[in-house]
N, C-alpha and C. Protein backbone atom coordinates (compact mmCIF):
# COMPACT_ATOMS: atom_id res chain seq x y z
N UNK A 1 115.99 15.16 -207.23
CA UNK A 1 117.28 14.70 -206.78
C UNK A 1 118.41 15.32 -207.59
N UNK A 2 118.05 15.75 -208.54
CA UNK A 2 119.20 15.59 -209.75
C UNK A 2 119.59 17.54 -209.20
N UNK A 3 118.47 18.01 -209.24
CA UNK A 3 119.31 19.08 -209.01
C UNK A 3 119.67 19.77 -207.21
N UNK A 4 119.05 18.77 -206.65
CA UNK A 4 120.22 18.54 -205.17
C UNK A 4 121.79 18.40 -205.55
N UNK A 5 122.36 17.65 -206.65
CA UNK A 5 123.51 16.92 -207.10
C UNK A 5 123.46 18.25 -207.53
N UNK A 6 123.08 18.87 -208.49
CA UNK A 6 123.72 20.01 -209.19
C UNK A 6 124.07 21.30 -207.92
N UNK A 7 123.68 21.73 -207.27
CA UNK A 7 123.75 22.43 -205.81
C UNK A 7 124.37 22.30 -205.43
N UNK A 8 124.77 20.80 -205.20
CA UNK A 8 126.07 20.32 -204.22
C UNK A 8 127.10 20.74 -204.78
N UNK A 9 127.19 20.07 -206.21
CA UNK A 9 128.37 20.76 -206.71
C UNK A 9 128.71 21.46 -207.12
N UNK A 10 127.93 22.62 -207.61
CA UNK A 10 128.44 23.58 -207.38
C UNK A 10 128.95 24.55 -206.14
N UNK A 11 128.50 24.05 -204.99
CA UNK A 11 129.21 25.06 -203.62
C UNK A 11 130.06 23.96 -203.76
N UNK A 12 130.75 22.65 -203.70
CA UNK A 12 131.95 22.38 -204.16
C UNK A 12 132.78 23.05 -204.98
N UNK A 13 132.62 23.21 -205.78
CA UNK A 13 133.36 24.12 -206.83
C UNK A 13 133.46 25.60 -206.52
N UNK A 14 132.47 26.46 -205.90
CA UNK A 14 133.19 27.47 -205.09
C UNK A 14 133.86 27.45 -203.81
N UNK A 15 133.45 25.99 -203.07
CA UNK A 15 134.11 26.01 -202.19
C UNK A 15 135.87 26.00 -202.51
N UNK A 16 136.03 24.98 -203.70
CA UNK A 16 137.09 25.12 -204.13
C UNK A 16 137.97 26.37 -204.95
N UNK A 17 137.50 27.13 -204.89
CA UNK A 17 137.85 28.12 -205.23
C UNK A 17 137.95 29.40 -204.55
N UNK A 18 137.27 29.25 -203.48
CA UNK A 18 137.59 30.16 -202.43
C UNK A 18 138.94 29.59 -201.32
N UNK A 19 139.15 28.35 -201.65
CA UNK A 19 140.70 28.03 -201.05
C UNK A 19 141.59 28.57 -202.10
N UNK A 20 141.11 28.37 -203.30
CA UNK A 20 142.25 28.81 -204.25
C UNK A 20 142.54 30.08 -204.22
N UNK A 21 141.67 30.89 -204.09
CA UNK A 21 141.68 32.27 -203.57
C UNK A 21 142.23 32.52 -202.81
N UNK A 22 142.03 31.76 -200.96
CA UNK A 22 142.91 31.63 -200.02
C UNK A 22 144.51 31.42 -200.05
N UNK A 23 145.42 30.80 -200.63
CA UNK A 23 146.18 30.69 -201.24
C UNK A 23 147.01 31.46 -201.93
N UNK A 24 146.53 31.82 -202.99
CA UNK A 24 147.20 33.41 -203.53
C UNK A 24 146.65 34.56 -202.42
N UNK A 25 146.15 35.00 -201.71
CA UNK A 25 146.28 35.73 -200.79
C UNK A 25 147.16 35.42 -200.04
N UNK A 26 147.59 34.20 -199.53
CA UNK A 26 148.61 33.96 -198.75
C UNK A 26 150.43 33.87 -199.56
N UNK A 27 150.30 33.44 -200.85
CA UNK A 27 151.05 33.50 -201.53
C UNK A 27 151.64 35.49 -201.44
N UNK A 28 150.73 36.04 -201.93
CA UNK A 28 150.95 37.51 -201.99
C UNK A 28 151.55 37.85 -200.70
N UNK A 29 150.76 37.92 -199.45
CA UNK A 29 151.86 38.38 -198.16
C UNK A 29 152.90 38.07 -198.39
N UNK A 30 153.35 36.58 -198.29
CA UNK A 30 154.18 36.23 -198.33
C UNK A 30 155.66 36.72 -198.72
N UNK A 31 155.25 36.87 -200.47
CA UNK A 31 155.62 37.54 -201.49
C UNK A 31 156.19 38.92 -200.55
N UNK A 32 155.02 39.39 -200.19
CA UNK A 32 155.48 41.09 -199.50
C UNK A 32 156.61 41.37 -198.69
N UNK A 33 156.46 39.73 -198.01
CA UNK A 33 157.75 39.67 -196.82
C UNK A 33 157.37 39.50 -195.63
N UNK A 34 155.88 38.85 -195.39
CA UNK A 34 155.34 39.26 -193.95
C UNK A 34 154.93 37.65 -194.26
N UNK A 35 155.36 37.29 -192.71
CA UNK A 35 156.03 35.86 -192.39
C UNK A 35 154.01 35.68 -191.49
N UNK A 36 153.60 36.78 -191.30
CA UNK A 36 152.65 36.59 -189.90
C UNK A 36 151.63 37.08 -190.85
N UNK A 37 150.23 36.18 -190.80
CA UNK A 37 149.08 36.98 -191.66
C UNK A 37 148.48 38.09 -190.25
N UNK A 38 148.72 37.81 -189.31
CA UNK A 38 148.23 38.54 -188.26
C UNK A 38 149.23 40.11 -188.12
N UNK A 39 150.36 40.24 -188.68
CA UNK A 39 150.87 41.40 -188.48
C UNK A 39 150.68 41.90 -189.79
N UNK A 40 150.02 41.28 -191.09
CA UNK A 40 150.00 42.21 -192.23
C UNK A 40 148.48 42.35 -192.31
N UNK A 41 147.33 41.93 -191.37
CA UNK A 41 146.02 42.67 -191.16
C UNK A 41 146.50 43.62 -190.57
N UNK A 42 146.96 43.99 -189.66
CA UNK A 42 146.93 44.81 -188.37
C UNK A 42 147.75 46.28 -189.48
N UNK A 43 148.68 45.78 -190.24
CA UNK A 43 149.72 46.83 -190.62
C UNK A 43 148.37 47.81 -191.61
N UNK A 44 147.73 47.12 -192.27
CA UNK A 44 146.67 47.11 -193.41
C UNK A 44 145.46 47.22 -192.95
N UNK A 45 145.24 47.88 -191.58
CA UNK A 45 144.06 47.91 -191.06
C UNK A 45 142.84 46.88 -191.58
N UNK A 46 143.09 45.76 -191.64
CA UNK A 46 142.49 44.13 -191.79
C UNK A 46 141.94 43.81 -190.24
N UNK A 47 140.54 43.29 -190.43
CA UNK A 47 140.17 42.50 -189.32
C UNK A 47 140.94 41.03 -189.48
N UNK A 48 142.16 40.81 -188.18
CA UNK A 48 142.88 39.46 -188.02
C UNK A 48 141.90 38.66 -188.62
N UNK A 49 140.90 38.31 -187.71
CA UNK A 49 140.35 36.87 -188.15
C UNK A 49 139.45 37.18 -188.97
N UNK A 50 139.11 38.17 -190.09
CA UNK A 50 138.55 37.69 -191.69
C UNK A 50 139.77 37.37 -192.22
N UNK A 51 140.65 38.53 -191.99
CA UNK A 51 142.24 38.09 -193.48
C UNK A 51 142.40 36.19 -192.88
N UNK A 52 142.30 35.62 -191.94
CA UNK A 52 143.15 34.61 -191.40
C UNK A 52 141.96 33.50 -192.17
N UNK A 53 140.35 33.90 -192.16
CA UNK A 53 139.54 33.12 -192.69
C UNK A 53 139.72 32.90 -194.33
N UNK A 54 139.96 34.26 -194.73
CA UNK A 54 139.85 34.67 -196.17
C UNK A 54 141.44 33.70 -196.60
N UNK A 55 142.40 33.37 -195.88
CA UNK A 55 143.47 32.84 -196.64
C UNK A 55 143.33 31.48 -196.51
N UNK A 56 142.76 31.27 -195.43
CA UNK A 56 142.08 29.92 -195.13
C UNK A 56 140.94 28.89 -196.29
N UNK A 57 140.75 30.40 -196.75
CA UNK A 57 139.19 29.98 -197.48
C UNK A 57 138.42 29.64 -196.84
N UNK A 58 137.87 30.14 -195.61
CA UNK A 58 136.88 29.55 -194.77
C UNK A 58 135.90 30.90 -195.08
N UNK A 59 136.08 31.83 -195.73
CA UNK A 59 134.94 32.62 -195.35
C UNK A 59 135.36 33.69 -196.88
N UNK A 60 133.82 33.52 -197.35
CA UNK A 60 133.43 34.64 -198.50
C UNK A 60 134.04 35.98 -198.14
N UNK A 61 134.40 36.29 -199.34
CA UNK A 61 135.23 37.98 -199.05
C UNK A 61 134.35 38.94 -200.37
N UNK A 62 134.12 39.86 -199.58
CA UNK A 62 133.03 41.09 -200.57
C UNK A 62 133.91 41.93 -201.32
N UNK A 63 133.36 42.38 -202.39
CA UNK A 63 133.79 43.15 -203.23
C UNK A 63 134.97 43.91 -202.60
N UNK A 64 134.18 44.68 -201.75
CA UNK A 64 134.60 45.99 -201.42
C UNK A 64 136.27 45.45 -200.41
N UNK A 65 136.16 44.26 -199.81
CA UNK A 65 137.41 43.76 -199.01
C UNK A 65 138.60 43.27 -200.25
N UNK A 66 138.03 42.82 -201.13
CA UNK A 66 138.92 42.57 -202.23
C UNK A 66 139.74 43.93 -202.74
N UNK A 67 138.77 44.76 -202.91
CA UNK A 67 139.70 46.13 -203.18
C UNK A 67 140.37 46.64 -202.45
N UNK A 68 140.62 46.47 -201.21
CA UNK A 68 141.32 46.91 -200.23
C UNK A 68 142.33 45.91 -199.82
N UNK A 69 141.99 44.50 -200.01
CA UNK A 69 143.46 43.84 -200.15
C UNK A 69 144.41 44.22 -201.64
N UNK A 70 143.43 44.40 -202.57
CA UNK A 70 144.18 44.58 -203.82
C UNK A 70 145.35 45.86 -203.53
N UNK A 71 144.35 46.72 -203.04
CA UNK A 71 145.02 48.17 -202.72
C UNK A 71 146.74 47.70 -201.87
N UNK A 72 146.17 47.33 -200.61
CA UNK A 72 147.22 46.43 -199.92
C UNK A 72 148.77 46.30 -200.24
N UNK A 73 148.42 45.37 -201.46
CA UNK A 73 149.42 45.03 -202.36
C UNK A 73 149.68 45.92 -203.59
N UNK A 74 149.11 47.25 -203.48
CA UNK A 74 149.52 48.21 -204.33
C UNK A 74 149.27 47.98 -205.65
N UNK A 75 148.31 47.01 -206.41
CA UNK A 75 147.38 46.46 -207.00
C UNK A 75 146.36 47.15 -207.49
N UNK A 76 146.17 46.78 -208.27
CA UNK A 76 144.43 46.85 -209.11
C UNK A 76 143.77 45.15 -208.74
N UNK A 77 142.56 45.54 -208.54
CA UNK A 77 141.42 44.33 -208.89
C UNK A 77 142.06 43.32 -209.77
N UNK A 78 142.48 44.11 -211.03
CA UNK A 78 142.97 42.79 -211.90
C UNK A 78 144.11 43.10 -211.73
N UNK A 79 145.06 43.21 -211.59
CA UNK A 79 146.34 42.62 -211.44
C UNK A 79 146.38 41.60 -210.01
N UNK A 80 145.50 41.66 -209.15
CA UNK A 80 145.44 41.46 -207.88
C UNK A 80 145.04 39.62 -208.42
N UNK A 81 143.97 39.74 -209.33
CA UNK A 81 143.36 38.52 -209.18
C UNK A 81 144.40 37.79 -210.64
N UNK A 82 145.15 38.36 -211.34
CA UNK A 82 145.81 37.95 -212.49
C UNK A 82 147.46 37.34 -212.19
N UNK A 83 147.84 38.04 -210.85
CA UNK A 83 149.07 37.89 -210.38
C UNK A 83 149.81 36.45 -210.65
N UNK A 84 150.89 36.64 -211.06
CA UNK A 84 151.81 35.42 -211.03
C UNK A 84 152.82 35.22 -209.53
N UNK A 85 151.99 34.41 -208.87
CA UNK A 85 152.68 34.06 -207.71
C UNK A 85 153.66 33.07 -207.76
């Protein structure tokens, strides 16, 4: 049982953190000036509905999509994930 409880919470705790993630991605457009997450996939050659999941936090984002939003925002990896929004 005990480590059912430990399982759980931990995908709680990434679940929570993949909204938090969601968030500063949305914070950042924002930031950019783009009012529509659907016109700053499209500008950024982004599939609409991952960027719309990924700000959502509804859906895991891979390495390789992280570097290309980082890029995005004219970013590094770490400045991307260090940013003061």
């Amino acid at each position: 049982m005990d480590k059912i409880k430990v399982i759980n919470n931990s995908q709680l705790i990434i679940d929570q953190e993949l909204t938090e993630l969601g968030r500063r991605i949305r914070a950042l457009r924002i930031s950019k000036g783009y009012k529509s997450a659907e016109k700053f996939a499209l500008d950024h050659n982004l599939s609409r509905v991952h960027y719309g999941r990924w700000e959502a936090g509804k859906k895991n984002i891979t390495y390789k999509s992280l570097l290309i939003l980082a890029r995005a925002h004219g970013m590094t990896l770490s400045e991307f994930l260090a940013a003061e929004i």
